[in-house]
N, C-alpha and C. Protein backbone atom coordinates (compact mmCIF):
# COMPACT_ATOMS: atom_id res chain seq x y z
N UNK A 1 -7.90 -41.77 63.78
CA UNK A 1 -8.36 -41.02 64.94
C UNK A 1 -7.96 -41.76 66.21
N UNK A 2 -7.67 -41.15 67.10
CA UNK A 2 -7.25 -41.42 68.40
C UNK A 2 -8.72 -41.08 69.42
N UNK A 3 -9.00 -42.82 69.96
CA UNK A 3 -10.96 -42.35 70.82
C UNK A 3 -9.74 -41.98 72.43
N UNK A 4 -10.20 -40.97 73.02
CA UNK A 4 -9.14 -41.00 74.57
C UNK A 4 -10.78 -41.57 75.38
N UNK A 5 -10.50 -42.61 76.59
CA UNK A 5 -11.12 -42.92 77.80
C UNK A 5 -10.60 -42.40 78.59
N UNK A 6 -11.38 -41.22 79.28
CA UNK A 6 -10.51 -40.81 80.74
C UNK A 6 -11.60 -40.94 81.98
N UNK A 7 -11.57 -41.59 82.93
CA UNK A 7 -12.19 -41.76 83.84
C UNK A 7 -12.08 -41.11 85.31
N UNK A 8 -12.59 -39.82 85.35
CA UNK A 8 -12.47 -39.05 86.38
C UNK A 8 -13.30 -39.27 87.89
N UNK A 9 -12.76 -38.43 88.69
CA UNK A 9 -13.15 -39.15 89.97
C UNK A 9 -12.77 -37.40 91.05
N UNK A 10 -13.63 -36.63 90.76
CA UNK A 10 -13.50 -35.42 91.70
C UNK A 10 -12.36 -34.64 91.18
N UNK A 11 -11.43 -34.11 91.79
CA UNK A 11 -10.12 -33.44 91.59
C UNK A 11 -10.26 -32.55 90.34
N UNK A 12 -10.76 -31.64 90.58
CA UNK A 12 -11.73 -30.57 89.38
C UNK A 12 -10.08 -29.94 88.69
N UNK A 13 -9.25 -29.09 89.67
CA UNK A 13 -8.30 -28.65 88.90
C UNK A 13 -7.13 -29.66 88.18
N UNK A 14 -6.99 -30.88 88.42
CA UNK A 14 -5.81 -32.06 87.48
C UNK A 14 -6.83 -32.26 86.35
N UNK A 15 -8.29 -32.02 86.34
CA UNK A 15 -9.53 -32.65 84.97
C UNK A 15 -9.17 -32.01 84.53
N UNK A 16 -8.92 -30.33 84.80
CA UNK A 16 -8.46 -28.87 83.87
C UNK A 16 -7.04 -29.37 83.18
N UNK A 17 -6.17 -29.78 83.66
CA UNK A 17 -4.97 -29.64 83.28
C UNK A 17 -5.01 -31.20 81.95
N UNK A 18 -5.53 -31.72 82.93
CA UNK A 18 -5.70 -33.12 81.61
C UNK A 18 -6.23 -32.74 80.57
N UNK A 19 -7.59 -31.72 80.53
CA UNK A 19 -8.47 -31.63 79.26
C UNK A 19 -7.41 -30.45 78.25
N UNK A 20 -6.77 -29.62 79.11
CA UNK A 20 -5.79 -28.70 78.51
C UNK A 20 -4.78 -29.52 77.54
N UNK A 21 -4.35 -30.91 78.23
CA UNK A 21 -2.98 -31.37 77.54
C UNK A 21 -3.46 -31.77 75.81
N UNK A 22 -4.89 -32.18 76.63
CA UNK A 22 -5.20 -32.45 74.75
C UNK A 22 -5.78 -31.46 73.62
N UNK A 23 -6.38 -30.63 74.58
CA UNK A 23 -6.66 -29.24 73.44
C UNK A 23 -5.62 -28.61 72.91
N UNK A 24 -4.65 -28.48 73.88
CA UNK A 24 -3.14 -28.39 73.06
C UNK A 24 -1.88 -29.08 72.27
N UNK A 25 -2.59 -30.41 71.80
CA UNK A 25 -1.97 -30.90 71.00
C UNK A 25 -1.65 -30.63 69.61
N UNK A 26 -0.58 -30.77 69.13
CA UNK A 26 -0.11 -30.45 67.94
C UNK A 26 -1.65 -30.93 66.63
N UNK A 27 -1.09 -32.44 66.90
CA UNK A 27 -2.70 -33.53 65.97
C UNK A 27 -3.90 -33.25 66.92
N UNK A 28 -4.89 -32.98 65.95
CA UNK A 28 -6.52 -32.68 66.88
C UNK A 28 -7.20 -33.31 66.39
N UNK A 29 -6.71 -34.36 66.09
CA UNK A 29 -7.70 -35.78 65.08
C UNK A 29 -8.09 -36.73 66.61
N UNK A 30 -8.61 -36.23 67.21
CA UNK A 30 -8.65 -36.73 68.76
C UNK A 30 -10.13 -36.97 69.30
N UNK A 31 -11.20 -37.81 69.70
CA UNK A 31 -12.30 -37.94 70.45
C UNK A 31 -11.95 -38.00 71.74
N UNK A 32 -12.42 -37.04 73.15
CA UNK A 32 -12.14 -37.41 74.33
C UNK A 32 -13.71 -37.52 74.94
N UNK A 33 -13.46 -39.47 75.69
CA UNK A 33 -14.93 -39.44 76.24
C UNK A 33 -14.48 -39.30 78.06
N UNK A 34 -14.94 -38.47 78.69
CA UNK A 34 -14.27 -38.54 80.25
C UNK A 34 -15.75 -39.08 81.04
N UNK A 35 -15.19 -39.85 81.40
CA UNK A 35 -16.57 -40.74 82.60
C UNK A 35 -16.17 -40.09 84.38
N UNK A 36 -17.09 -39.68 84.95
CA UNK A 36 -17.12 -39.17 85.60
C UNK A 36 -17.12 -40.13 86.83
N UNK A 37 -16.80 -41.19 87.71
CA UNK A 37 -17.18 -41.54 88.62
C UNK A 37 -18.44 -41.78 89.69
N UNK A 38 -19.44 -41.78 89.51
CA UNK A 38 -20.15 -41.31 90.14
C UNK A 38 -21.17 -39.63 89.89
N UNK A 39 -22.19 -38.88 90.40
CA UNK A 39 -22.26 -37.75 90.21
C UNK A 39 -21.28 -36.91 90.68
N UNK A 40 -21.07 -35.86 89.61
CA UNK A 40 -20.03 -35.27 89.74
C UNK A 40 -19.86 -33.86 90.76
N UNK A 41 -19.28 -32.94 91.45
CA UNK A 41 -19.51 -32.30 91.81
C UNK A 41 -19.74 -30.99 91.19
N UNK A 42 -20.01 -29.82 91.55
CA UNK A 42 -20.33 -28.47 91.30
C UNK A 42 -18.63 -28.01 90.36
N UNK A 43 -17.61 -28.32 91.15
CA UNK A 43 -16.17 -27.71 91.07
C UNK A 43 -16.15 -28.59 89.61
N UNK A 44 -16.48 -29.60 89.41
CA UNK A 44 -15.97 -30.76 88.33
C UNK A 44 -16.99 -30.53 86.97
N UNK A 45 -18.54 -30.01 87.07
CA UNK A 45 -18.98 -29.81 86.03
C UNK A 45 -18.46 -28.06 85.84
N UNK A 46 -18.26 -27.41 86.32
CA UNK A 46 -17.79 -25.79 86.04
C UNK A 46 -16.80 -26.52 85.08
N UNK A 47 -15.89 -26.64 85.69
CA UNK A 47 -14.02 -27.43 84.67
C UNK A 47 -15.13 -27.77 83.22
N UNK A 48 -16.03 -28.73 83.36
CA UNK A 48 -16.47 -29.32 81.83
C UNK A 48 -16.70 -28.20 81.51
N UNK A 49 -17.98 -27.55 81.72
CA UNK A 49 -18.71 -26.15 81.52
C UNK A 49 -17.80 -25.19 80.50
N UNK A 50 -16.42 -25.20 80.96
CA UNK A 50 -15.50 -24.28 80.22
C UNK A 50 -15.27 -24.54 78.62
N UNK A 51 -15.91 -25.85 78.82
CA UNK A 51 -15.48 -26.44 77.32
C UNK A 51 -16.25 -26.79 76.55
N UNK A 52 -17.49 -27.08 77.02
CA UNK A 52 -18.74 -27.55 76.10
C UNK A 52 -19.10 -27.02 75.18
N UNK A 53 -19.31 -25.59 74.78
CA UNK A 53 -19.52 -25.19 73.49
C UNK A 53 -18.55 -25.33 72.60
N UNK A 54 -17.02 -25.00 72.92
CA UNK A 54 -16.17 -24.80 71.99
C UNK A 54 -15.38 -25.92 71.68
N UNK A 55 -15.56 -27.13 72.42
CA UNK A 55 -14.80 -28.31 72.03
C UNK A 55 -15.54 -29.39 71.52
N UNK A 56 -16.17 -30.01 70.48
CA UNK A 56 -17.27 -30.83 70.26
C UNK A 56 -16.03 -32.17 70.38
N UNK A 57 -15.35 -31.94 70.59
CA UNK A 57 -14.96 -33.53 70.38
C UNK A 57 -14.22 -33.84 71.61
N UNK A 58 -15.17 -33.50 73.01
CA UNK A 58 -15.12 -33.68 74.12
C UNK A 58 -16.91 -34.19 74.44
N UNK A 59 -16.58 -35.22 75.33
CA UNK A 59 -17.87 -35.59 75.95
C UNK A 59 -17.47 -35.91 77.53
N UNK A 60 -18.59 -35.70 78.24
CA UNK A 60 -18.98 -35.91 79.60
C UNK A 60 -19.67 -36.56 79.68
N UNK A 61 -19.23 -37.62 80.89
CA UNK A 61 -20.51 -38.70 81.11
C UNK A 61 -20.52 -38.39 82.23
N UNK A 62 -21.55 -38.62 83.62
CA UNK A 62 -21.31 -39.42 84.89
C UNK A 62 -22.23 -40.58 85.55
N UNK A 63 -21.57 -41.15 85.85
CA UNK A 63 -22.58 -42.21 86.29
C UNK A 63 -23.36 -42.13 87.05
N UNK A 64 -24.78 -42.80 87.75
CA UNK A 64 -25.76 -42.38 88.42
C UNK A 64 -24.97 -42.39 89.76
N UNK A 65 -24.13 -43.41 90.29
CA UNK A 65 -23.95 -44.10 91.18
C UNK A 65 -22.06 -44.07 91.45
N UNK A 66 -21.55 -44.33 92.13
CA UNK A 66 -19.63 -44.61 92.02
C UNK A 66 -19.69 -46.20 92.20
N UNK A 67 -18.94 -46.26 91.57
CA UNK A 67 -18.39 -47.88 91.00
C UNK A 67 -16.92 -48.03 91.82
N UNK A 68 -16.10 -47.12 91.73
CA UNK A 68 -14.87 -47.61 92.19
C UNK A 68 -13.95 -48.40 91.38
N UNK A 69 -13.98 -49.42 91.81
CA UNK A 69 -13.08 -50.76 91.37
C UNK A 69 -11.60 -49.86 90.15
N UNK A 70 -11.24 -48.67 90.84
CA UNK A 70 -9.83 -48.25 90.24
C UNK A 70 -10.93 -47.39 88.26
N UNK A 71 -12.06 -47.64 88.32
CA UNK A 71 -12.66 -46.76 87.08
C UNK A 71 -12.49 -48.31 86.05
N UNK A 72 -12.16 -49.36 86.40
CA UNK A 72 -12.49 -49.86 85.31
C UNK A 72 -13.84 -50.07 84.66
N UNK A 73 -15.00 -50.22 85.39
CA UNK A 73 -16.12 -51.07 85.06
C UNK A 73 -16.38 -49.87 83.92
N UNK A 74 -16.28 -48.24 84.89
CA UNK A 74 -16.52 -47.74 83.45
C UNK A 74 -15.76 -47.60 82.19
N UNK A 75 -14.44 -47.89 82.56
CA UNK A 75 -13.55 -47.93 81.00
C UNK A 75 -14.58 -49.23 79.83
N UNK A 76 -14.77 -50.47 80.60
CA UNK A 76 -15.72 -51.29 79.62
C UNK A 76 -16.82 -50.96 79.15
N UNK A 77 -17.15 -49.97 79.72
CA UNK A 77 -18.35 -49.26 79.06
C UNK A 77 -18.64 -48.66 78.45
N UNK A 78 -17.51 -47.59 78.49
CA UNK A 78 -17.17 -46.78 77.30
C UNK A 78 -16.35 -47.32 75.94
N UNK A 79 -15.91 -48.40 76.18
CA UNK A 79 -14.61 -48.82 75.53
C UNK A 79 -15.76 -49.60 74.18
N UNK A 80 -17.05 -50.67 74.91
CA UNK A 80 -18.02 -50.88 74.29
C UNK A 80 -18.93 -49.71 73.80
N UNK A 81 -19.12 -48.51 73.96
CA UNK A 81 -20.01 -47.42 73.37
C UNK A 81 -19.22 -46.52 72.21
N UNK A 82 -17.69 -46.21 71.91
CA UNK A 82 -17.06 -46.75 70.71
C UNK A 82 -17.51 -46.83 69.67
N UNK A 83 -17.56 -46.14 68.68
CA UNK A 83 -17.61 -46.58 66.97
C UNK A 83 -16.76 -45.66 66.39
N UNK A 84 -15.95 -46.80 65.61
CA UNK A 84 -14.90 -46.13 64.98
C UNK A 84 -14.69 -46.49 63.51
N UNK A 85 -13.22 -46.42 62.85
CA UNK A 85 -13.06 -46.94 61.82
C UNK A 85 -11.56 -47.87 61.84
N UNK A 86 -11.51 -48.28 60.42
CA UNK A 86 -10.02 -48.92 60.36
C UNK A 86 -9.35 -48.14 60.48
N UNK A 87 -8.00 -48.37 61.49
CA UNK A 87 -7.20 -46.92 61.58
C UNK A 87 -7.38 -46.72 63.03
N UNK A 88 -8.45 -46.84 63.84
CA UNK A 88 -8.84 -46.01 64.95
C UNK A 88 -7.89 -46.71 65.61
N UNK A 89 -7.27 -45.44 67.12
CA UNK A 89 -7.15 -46.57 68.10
C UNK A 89 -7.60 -45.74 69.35
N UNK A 90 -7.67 -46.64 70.34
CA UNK A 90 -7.99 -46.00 71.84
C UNK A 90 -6.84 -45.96 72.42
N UNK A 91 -6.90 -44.91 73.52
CA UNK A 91 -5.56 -44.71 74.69
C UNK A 91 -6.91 -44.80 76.08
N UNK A 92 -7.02 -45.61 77.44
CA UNK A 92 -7.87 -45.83 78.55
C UNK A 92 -6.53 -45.05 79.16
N UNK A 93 -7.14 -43.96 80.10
CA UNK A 93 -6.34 -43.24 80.74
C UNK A 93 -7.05 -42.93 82.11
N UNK A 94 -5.87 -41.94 82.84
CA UNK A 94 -6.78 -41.34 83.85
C UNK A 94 -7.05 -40.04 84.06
N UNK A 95 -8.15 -39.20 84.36
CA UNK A 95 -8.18 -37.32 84.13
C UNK A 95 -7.25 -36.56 85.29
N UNK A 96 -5.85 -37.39 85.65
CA UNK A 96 -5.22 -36.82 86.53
C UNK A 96 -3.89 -37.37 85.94
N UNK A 97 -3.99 -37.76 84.63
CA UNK A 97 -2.85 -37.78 84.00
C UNK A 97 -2.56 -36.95 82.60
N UNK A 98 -1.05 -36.22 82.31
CA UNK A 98 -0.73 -35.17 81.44
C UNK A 98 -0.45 -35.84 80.12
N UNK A 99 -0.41 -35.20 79.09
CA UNK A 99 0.35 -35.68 77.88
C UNK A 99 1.48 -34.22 77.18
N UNK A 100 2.34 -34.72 76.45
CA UNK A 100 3.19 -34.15 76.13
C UNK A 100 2.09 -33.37 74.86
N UNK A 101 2.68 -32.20 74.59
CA UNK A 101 2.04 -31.45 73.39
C UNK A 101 1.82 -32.37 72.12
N UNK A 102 2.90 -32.97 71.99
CA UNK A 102 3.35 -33.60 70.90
C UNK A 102 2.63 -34.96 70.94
N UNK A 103 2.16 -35.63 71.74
CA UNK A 103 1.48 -37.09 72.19
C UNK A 103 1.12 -37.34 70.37
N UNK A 104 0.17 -37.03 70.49
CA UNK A 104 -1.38 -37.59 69.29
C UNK A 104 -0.20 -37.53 68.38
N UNK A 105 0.84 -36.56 67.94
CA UNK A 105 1.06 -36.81 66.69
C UNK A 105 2.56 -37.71 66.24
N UNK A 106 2.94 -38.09 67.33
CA UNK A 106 3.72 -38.89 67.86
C UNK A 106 3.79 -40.38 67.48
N UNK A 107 2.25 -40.30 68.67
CA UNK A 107 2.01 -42.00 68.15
C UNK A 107 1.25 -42.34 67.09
N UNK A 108 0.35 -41.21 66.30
CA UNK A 108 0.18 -41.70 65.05
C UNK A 108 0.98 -41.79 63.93
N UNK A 109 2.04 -41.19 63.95
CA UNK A 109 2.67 -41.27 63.10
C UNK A 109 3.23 -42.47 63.06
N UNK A 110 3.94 -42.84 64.61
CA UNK A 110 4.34 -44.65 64.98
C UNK A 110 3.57 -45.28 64.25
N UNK A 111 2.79 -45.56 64.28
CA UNK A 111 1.86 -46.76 64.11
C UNK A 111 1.50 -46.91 62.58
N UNK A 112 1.59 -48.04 61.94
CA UNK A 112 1.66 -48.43 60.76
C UNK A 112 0.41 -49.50 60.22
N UNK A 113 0.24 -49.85 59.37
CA UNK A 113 -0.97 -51.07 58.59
C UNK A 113 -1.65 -51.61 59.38
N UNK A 114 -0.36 -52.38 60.41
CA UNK A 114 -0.59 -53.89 60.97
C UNK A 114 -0.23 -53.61 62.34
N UNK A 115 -0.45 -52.14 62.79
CA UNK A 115 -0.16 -52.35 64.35
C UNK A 115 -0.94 -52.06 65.51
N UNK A 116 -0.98 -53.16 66.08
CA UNK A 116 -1.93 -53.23 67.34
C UNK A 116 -1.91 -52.63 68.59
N UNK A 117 -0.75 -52.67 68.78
CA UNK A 117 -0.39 -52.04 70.06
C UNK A 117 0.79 -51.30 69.93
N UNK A 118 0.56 -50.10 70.99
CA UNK A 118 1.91 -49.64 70.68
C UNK A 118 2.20 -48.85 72.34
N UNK A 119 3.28 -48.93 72.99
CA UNK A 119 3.27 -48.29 74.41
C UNK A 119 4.68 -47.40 74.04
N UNK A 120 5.01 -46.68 75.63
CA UNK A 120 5.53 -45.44 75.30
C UNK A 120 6.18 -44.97 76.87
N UNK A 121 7.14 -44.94 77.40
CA UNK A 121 7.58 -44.72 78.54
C UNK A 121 6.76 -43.39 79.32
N UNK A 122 7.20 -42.88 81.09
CA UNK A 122 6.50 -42.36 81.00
C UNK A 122 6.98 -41.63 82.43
N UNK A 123 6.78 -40.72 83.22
CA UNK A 123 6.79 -39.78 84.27
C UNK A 123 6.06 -40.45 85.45
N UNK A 124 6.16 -41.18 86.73
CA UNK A 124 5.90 -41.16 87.35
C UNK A 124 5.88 -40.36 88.87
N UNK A 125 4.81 -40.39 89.18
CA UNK A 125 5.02 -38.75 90.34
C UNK A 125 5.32 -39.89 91.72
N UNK A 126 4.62 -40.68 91.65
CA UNK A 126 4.63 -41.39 93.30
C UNK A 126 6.01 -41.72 93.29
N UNK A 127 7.09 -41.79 92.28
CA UNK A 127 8.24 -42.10 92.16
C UNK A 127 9.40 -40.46 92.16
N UNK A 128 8.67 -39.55 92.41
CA UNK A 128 9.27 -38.18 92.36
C UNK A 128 9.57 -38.09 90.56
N UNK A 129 8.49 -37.99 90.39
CA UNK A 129 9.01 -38.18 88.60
C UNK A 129 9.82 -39.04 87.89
N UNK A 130 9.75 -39.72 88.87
CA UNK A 130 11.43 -41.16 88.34
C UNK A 130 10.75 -41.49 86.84
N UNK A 131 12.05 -41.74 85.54
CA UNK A 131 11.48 -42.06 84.43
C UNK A 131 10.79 -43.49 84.91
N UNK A 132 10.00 -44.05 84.15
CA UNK A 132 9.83 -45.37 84.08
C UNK A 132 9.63 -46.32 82.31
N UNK A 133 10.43 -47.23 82.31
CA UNK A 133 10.89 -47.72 80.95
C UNK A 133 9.71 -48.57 80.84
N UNK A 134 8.74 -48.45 80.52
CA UNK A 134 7.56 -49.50 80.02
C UNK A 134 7.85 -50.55 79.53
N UNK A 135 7.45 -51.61 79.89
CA UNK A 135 7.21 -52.93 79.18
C UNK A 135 5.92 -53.47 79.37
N UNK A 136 5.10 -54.27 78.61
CA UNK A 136 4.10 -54.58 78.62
C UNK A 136 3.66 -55.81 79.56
N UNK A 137 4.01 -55.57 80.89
CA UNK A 137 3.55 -56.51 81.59
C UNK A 137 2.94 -55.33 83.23
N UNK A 138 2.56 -56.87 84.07
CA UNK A 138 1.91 -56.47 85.19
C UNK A 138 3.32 -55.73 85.81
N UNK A 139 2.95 -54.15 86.49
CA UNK A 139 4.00 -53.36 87.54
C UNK A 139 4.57 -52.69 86.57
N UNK A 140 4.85 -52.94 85.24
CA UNK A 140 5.86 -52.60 84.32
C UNK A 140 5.28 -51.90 83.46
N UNK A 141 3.74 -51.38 83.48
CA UNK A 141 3.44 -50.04 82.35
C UNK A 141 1.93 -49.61 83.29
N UNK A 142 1.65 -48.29 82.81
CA UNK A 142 0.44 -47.79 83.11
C UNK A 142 -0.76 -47.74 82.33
N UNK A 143 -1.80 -47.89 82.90
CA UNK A 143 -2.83 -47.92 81.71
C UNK A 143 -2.47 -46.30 80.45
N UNK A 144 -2.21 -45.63 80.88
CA UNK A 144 -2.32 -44.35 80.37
C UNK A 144 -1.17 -44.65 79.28
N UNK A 145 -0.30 -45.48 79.35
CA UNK A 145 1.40 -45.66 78.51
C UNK A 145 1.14 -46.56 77.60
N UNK A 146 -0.23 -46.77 76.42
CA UNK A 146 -0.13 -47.68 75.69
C UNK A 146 -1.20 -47.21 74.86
N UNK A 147 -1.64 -47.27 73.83
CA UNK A 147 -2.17 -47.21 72.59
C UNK A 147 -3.28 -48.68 71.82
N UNK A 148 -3.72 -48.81 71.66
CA UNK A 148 -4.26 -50.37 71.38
C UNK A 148 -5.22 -50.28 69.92
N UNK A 149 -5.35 -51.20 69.24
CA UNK A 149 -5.99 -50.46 67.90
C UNK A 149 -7.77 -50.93 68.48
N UNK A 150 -8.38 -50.15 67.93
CA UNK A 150 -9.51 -49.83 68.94
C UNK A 150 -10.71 -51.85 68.52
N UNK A 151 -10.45 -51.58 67.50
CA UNK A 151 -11.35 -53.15 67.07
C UNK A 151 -10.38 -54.50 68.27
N UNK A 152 -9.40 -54.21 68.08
CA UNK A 152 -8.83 -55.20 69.21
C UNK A 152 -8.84 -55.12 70.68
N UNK A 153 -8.85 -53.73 70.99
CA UNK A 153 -9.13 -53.29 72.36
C UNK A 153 -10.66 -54.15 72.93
N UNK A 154 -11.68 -53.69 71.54
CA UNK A 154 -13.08 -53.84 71.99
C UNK A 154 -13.38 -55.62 72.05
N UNK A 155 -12.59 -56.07 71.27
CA UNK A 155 -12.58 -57.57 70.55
C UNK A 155 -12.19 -58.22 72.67
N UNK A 156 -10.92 -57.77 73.11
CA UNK A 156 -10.45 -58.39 73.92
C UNK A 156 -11.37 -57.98 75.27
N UNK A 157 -11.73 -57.09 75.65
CA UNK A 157 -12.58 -56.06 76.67
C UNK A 157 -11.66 -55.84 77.69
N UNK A 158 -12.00 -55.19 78.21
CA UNK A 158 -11.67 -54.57 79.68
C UNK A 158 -12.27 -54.96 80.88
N UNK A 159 -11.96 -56.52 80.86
CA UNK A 159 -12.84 -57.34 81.62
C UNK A 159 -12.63 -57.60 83.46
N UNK A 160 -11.19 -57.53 83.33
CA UNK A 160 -10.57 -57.78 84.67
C UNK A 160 -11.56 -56.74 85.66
N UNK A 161 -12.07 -56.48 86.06
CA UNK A 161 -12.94 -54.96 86.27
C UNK A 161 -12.69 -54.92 87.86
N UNK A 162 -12.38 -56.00 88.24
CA UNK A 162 -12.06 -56.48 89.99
C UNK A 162 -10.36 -56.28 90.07
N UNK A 163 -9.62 -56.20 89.43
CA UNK A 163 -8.32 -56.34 89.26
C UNK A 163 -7.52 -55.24 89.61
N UNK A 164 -6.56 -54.26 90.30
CA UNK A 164 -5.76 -53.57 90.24
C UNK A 164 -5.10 -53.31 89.25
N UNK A 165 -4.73 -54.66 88.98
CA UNK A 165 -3.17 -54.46 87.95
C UNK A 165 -4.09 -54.81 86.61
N UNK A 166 -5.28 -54.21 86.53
CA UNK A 166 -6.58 -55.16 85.05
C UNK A 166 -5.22 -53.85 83.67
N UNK A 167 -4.69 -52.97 84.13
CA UNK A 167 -3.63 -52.16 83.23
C UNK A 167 -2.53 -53.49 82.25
N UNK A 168 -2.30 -53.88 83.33
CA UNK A 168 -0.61 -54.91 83.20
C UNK A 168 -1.32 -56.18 82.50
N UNK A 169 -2.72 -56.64 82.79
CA UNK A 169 -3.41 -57.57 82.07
C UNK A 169 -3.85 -57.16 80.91
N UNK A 170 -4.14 -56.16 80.83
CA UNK A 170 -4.63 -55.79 79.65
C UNK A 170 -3.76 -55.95 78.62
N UNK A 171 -2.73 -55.16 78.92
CA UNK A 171 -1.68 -54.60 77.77
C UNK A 171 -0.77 -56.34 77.52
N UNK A 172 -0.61 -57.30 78.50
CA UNK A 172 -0.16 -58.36 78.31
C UNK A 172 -1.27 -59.80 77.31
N UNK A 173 -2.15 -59.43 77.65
CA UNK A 173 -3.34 -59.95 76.75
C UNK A 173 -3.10 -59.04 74.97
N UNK A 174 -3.40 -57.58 75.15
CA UNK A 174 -3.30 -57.59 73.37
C UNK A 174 -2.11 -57.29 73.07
N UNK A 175 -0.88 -57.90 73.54
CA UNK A 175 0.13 -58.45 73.26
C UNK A 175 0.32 -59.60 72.65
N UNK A 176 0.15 -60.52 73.42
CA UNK A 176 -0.22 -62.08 73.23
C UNK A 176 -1.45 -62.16 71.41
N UNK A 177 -2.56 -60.78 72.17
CA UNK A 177 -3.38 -61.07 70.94
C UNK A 177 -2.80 -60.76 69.56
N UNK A 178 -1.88 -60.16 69.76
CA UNK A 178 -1.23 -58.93 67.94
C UNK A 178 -0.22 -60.20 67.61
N UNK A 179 0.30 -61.17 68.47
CA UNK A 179 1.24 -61.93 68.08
C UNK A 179 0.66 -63.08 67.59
N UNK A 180 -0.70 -63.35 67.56
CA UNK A 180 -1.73 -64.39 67.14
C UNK A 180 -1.97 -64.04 66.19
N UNK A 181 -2.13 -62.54 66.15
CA UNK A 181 -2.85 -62.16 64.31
C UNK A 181 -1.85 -61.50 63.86
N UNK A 182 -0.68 -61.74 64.38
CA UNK A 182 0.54 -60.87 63.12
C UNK A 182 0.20 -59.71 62.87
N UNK A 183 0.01 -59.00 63.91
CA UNK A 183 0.21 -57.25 64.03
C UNK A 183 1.32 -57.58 65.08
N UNK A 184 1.41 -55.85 64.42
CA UNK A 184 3.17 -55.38 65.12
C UNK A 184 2.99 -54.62 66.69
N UNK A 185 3.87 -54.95 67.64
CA UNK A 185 3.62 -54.00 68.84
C UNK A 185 4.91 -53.44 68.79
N UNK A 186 4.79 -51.68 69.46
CA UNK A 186 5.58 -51.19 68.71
C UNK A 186 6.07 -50.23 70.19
N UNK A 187 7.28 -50.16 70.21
CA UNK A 187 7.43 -49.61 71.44
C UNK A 187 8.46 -47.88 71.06
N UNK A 188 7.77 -46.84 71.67
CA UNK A 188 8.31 -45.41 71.58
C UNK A 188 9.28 -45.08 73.06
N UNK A 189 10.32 -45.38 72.68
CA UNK A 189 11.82 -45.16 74.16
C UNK A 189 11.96 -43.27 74.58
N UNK A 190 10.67 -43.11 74.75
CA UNK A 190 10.74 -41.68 75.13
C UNK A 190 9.42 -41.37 76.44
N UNK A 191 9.44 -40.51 77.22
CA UNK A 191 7.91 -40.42 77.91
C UNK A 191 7.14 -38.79 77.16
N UNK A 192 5.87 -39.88 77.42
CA UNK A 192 5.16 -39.05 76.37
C UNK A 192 3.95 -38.48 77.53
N UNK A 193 3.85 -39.21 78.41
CA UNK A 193 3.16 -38.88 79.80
C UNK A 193 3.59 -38.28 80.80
N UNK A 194 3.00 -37.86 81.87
CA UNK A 194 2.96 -37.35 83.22
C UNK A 194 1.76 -38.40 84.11
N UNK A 195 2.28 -39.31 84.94
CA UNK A 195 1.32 -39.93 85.53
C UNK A 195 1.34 -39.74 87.12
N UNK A 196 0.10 -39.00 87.42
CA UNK A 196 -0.27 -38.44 88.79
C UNK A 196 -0.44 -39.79 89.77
């Protein structure tokens, strides 16, 4: 199973189009938890509203309060509320970013025994859609362009929470970590994203 973190922040019609990319995925072996920023508005619970009966493997959170700090504090929060199995992995994203139809069944199929991480090129808009070739460092991938197996995700945390680039740390940390425990990181030379 694939757990998705998406951490939303207002912008009611890109939440629609994000929650669409994954109801229309090919694989529906998918949990999506979306953290809301702060209380959410009227425009942003309608968008959930559309989906609550018929999608159970969608959840809404929002927080009492807005945190900011780029949505990490709540990615660690969710990332810790999590229970999964062997096999699982998480994707920490943002609800103003797309996935290809094909995403979920893509990278599960990638991913094998022993693999920890796995990233995936990707669509950047602030770049006029310029491709961008991922590598697992700071500037060089997006949180949304990587895959992580979820016991290692939770093992390492999502700690940087003050950090901008806590994406480029992250993914360079369970890098470093899969090469300590001899899991494989596994890289897909295609974009599988749209990043707003």
């Amino acid at each position: 199973m694939l757990h998705i973190i998406s951490v939303a922040y207002k912008k009611p019609i890109f939440l629609r189009i994000h929650i669409d990319s994954f109801i229309c995925q090919s694989n529906q072996d998918f949990q999506l938890t979306i953290i809301h920023d702060g209380p959410a508005s009227k425009e942003v619970k309608d968008v959930v509203a559309l989906y609550k009966n018929k999608e159970p493997q969608i959840l809404f959170i929002e927080t009492e309060t807005r945190v900011g700090n780029w949505g990490n504090e709540n990615r660690q929060v969710a990332l810790q509320l999590l229970n999964g199995k062997k096999g699982d992995f998480v994707l920490m994203t943002n609800a103003d970013n797309y996935y290809v139809p094909s995403f979920i069944e893509q990278v599960m199929t990638e991913v094998k025994r022993n693999t920890g991480f796995l990233y995936f090129d990707f669509l950047h808009h602030p770049f006029h859609y310029q491709l961008m070739r991922s590598k697992p460092e700071v500037n060089w991938i997006d949180l949304g362009a990587y895959i992580t197996e979820l016991k290692l995700a939770q093992e390492i945390g999502f700690n940087r929470i003050t950090r901008s680039e806590a994406d480029g740390l992250f993914a360079m940390e369970a890098v470093a970590y899969c090469k300590r425990r001899g899991l494989e990181v596994i890289k897909i030379n295609r974009p599988l994203l749209v990043h707003n």
